[in-house]
Protein backbone atom coordinates (compact mmCIF):
# COMPACT_ATOMS: atom_id res chain seq x y z
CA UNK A 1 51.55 -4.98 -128.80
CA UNK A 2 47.79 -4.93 -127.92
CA UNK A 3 45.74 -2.30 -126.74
CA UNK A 4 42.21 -2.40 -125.51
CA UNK A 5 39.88 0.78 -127.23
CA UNK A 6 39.15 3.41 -124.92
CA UNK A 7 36.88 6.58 -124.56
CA UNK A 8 37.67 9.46 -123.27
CA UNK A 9 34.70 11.10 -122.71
CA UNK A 10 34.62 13.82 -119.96
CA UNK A 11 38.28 13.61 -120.06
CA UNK A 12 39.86 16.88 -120.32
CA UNK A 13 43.36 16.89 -121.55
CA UNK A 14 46.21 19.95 -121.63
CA UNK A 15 48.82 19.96 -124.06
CA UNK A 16 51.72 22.06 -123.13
CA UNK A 17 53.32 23.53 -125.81
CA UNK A 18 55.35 26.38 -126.74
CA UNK A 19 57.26 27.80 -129.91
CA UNK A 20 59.41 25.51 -131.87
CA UNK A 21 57.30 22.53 -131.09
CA UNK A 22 57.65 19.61 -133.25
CA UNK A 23 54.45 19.84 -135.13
CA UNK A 24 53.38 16.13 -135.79
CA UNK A 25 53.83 15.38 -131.67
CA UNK A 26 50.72 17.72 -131.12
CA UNK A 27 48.62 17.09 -134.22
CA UNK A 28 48.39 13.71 -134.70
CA UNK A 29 47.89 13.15 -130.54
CA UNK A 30 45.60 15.96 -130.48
CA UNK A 31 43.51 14.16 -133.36
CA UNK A 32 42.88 10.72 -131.74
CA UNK A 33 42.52 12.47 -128.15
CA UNK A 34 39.47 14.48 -129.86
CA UNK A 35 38.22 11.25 -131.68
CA UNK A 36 38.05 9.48 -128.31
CA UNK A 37 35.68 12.03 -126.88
CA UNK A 38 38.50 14.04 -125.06
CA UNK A 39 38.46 17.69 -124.50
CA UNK A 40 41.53 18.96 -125.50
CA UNK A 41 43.27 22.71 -124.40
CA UNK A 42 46.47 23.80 -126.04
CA UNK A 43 48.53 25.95 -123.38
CA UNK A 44 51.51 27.79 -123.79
CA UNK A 45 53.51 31.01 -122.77
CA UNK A 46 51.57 33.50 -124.56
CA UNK A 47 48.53 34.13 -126.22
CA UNK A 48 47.73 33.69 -130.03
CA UNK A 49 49.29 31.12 -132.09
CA UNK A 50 52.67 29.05 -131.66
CA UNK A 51 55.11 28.11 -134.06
CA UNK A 52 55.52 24.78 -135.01
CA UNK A 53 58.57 22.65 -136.56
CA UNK A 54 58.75 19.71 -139.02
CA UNK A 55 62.12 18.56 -137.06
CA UNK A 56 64.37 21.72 -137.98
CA UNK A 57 62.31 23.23 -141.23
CA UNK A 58 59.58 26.02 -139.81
CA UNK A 59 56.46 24.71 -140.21
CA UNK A 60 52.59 26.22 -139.42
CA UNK A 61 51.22 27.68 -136.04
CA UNK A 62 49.04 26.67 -133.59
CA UNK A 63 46.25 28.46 -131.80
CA UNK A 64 46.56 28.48 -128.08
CA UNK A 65 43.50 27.71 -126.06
CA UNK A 66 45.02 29.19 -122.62
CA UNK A 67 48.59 30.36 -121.17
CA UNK A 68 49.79 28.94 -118.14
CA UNK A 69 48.55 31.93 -116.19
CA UNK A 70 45.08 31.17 -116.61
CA UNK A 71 45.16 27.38 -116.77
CA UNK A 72 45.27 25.89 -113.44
CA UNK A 73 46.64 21.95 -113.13
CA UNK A 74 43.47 20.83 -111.04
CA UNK A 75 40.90 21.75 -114.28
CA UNK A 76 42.22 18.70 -116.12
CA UNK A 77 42.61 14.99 -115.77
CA UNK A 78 45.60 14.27 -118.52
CA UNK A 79 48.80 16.07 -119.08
CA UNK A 80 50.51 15.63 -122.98
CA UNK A 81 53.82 17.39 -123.55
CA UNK A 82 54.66 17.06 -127.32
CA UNK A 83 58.36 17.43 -128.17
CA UNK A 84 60.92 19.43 -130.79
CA UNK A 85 64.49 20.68 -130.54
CA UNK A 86 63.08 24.18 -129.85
CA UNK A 87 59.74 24.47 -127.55
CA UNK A 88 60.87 21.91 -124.70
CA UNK A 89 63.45 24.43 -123.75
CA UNK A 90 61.30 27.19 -123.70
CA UNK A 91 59.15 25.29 -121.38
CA UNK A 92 61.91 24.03 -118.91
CA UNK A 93 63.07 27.58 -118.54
CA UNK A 94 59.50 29.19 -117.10
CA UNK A 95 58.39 28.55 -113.84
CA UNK A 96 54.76 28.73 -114.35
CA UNK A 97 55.62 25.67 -116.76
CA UNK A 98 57.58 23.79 -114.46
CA UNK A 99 55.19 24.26 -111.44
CA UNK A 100 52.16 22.82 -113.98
CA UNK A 101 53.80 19.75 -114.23
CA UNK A 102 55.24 19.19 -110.58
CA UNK A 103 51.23 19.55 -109.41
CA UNK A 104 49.98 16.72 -112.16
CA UNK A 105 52.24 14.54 -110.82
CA UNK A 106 52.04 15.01 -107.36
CA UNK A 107 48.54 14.04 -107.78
CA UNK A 108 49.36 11.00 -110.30
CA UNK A 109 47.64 12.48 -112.45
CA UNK A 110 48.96 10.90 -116.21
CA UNK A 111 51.62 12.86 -118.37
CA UNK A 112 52.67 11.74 -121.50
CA UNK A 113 55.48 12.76 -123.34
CA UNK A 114 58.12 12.47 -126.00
CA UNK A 115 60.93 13.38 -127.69
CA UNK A 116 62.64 16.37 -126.29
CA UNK A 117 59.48 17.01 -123.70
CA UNK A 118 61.15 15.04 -121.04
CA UNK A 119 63.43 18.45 -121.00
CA UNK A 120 60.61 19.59 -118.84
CA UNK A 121 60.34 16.98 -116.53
CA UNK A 122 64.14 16.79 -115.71
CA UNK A 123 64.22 20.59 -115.16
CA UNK A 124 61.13 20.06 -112.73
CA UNK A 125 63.11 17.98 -110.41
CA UNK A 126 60.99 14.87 -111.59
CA UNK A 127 63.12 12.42 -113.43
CA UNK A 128 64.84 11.15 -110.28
CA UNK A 129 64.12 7.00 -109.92
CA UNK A 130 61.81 6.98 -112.87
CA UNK A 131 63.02 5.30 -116.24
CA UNK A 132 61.57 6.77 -119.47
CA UNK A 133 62.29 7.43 -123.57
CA UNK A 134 62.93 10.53 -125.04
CA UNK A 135 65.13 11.84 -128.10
CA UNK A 136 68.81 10.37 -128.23
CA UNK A 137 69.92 13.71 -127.39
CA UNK A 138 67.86 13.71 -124.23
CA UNK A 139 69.79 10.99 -122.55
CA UNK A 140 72.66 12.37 -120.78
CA UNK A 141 69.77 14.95 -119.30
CA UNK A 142 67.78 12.64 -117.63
CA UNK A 143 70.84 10.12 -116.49
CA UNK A 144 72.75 13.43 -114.46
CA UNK A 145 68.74 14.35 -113.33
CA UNK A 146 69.30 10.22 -111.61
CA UNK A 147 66.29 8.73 -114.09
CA UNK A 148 66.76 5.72 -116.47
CA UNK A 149 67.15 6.34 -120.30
CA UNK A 150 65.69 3.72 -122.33
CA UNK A 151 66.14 3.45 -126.11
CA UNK A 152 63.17 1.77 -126.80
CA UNK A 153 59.55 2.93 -128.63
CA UNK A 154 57.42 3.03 -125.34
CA UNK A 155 58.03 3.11 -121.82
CA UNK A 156 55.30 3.29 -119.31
CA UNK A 157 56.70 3.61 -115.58
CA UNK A 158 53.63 4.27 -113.30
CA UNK A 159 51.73 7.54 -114.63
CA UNK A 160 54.15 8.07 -117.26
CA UNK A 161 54.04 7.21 -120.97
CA UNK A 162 57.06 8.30 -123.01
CA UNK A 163 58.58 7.69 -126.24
CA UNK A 164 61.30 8.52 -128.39
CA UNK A 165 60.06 10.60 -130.77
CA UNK A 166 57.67 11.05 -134.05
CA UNK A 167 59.05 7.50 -135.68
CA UNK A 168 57.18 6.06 -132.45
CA UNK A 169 54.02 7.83 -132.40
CA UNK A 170 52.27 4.54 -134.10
CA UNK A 171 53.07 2.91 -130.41
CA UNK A 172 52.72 6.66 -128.41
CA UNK A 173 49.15 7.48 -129.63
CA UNK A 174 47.31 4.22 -128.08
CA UNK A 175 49.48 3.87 -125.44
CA UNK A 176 48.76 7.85 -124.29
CA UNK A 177 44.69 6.84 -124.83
CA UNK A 178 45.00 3.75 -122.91
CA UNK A 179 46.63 5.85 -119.99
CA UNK A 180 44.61 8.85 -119.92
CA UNK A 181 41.00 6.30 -119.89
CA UNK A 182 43.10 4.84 -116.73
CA UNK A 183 43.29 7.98 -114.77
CA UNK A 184 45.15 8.72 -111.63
CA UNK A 185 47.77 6.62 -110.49
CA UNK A 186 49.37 6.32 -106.84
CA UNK A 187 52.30 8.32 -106.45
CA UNK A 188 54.63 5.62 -105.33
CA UNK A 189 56.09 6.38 -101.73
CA UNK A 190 59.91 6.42 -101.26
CA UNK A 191 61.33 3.03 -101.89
CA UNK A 192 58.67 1.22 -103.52
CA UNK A 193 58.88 -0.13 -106.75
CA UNK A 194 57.43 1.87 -110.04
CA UNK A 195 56.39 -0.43 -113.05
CA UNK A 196 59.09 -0.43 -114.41
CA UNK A 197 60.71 -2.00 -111.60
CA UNK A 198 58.58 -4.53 -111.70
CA UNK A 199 55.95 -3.24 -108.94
CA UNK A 200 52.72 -4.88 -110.06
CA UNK A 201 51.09 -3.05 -113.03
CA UNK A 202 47.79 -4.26 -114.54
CA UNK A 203 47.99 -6.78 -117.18
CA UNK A 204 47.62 -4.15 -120.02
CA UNK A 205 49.89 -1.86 -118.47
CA UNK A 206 52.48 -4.90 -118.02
CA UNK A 207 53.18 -5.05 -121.89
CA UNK A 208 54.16 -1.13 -121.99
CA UNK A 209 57.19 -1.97 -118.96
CA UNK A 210 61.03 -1.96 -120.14
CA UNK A 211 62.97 -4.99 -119.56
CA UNK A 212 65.77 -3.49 -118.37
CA UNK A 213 66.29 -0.77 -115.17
CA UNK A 214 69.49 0.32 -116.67
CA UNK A 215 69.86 3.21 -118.71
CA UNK A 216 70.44 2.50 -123.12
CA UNK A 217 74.16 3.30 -123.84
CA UNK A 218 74.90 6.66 -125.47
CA UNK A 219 74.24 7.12 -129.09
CA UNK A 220 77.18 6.76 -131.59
CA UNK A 221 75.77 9.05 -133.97
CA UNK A 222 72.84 11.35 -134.64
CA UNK A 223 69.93 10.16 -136.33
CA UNK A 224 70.17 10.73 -139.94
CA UNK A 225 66.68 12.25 -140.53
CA UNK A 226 67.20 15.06 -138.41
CA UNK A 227 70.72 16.23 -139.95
CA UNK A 228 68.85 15.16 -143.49
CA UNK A 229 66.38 18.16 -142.22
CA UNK A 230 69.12 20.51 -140.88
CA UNK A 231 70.92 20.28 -144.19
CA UNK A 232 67.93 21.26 -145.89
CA UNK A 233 67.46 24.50 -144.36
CA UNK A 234 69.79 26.65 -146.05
CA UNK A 235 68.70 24.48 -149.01
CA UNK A 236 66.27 24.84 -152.41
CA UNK A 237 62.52 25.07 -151.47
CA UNK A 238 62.38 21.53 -152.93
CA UNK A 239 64.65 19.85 -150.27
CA UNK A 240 62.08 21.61 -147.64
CA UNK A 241 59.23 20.18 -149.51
CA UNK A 242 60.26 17.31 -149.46
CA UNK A 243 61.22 16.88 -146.04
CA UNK A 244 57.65 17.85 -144.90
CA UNK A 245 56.34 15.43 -147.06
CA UNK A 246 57.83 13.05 -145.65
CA UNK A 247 56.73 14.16 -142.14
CA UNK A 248 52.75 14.73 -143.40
CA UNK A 249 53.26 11.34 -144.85
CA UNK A 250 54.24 9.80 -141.65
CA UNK A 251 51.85 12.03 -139.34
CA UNK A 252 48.60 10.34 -142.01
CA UNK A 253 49.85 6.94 -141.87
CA UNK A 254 49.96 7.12 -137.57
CA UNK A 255 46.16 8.89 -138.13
CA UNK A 256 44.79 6.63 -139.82
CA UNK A 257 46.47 3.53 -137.51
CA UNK A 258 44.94 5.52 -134.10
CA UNK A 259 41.29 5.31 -136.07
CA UNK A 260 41.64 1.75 -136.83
């Protein structure tokens, strides 16, 4: 999959975040969004720092730039909500967060997001008739919230980008740059086709729509990294160590890709 090289300059992107966050989903995007000229906020519940989570093992903290009380939707062009088991449900359950997100995309203003950040977007009454990816365990939200699970690394549908989580941030990171340089998109009016049903996207845009409008089936399993990682918590420092390791290791290898 191809994508052109954008800037970003002038762009100014906020990253909603809170506690729990999974920590490679807003530091590696954060990196290339900086590197292509954007400005980037981090904006939470509270002031200070947030935790952040290398998939269940505690990880470092974040500083936040402003909480939702002083950031107001209409200061910024680009909308990126990072995932984790934890933060996404912190976010769902404020109001201030779920009003942030209803205003960027009643403008068409573009939001992506992965993992567990579509958590948001269900509980903002926005997943109806759009299809997206998120975390396995996200599914069965967004199916009952009427949207269209897909199981694949990247799904664009209109100003959306998603994806399923940090194994996919290789295909997120330039897909999320190549959105955000695109700016606002037409909120589609009732009954006429998104992307990803097939309702005319640009030809770069084309290669980021799902084949299929019908939701992935359920997941037989979980994914083994992520018990791996819950195992390890209880576990000798070394298991921990190891585990973030491998997450850092991943997290360099997508960094240097997005610079490429």
């Amino acid at each position: 999959m191809m994508f052109r090289k954008k800037t970003l300059r002038g762009k100014k992107v906020a990253v909603l975040a809170a506690d729990g966050f999974e920590r490679v989903e807003l530091t590696i995007p954060c990196k290339a969004l900086r590197r292509a000229g954007a400005e980037v906020h981090v904006i939470s519940l509270h002031p200070g720092k947030i935790r952040s989570m290398n998939l269940t093992a505690p990880s470092g903290t974040v500083r936040v730039d402003r909480t939702l009380t002083e950031a107001h939707p209409e200061d910024y062009d680009a909308l990126l909500i990072p995932g984790g088991f934890v933060g996404p449900d912190f976010l769902r359950q404020s109001r201030e967060a779920r009003d942030f997100v209803r205003t960027f995309d009643q403008e068409g203003k573009p939001i992506a997001t992965l993992c567990h950040g579509p958590w948001l977007l269900a509980s903002a009454d926005l997943v109806s008739g759009r299809t997206l990816a998120a975390w396995p365990g996200v599914r069965d939200d967004i199916v009952h919230a009427g949207g269209t699970w897909r199981d694949e690394p990247l799904v664009r549908d209109r100003n959306w980008v998603s994806s399923r989580g940090p194994q996919d941030l290789m295909q997120f990171v330039p897909a999320m740059i190549e959105l955000y340089a695109d700016g606002r998109s037409a909120k589609a009016p009732d009954g006429a086709a998104s992307q990803a049903d097939g309702g005319g996207p640009s030809p770069s845009s084309r290669e980021l729509v799902p084949s299929a409008r019908s939701s992935s089936p359920q997941a037989d399993r979980p994914l083994a990294p992520a018990l791996i990682a819950a195992r390890a918590i209880p576990g000798t420092m070394f298991r921990t160590v190891v585990t973030a390791g491998i997450l850092v290791g991943l997290g360099l290898l997508v960094y240097r890709n997005a610079k490429s």
